[in-house]
Protein backbone atom coordinates (compact mmCIF):
# COMPACT_ATOMS: atom_id res chain seq x y z
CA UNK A 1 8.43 -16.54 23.94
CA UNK A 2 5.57 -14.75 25.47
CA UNK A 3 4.95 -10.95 27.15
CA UNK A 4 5.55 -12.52 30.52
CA UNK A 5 8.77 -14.14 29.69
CA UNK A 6 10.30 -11.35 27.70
CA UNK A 7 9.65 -8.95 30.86
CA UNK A 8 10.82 -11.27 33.53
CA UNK A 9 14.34 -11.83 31.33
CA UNK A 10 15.01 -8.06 30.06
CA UNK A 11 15.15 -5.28 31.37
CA UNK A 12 13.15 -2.22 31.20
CA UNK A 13 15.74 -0.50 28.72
CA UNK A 14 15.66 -3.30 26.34
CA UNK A 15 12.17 -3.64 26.17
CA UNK A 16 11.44 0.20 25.68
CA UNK A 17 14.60 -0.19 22.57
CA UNK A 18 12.86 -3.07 21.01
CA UNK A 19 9.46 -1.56 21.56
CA UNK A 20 10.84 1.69 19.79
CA UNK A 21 12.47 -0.34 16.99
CA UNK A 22 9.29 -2.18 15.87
CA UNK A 23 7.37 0.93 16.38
CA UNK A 24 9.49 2.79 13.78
CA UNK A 25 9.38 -0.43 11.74
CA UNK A 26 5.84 -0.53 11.11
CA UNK A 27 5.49 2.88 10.70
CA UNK A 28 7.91 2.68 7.52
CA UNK A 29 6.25 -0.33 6.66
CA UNK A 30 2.65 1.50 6.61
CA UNK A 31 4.24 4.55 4.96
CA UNK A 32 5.46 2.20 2.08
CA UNK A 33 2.03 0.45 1.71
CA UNK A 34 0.12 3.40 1.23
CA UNK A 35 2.76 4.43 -1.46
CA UNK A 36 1.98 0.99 -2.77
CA UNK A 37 -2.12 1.66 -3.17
CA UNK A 38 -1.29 5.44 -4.71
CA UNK A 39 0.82 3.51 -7.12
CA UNK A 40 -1.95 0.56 -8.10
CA UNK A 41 -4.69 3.14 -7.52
CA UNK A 42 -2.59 5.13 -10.56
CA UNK A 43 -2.55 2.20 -12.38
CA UNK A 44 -6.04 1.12 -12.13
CA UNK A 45 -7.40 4.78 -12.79
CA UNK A 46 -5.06 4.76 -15.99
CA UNK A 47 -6.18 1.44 -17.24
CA UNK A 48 -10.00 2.28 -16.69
CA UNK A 49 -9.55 5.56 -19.04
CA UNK A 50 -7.84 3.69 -21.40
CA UNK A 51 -10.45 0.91 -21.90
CA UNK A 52 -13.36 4.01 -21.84
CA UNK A 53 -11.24 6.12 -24.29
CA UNK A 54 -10.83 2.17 -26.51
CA UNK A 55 -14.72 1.92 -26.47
CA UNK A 56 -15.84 5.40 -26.93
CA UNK A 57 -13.32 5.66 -30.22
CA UNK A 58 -14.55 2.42 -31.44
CA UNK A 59 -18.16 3.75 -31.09
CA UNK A 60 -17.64 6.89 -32.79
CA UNK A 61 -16.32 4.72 -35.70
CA UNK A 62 -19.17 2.32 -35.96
CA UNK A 63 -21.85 5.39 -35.81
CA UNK A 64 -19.89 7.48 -37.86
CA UNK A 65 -18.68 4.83 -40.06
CA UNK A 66 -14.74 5.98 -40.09
């Protein structure tokens, strides 16, 4: 269905209600995604210290010989 047809068959009210409704829609949706990167971003950032903390341990032994 395209813009022209969904104004000539509803009426002002419904379109301003459905305009509304997918407005608050992706506004949720957007909220959850960027809960979604703080989450990954979390998990990345955790991952990447725990690799540096692997090598730097695993250094100290072969220098130090422990």
């Amino acid at each position: 269905m395209s813009i022209k047809d969904i104004l000539q068959n509803h009426s002002e009210s419904q379109i301003h209600q459905s305009i509304e409704a997918e407005l608050i829609r992706s506004h949720n949706e957007i909220r959850c995604a960027r809960g979604d990167l703080n989450k990954a971003t979390s998990r990345l950032n955790f991952c990447i210290e725990a690799i540096k903390s692997i090598q730097e341990n695993q250094s100290e032994t072969r220098t130090t010989g422990k």
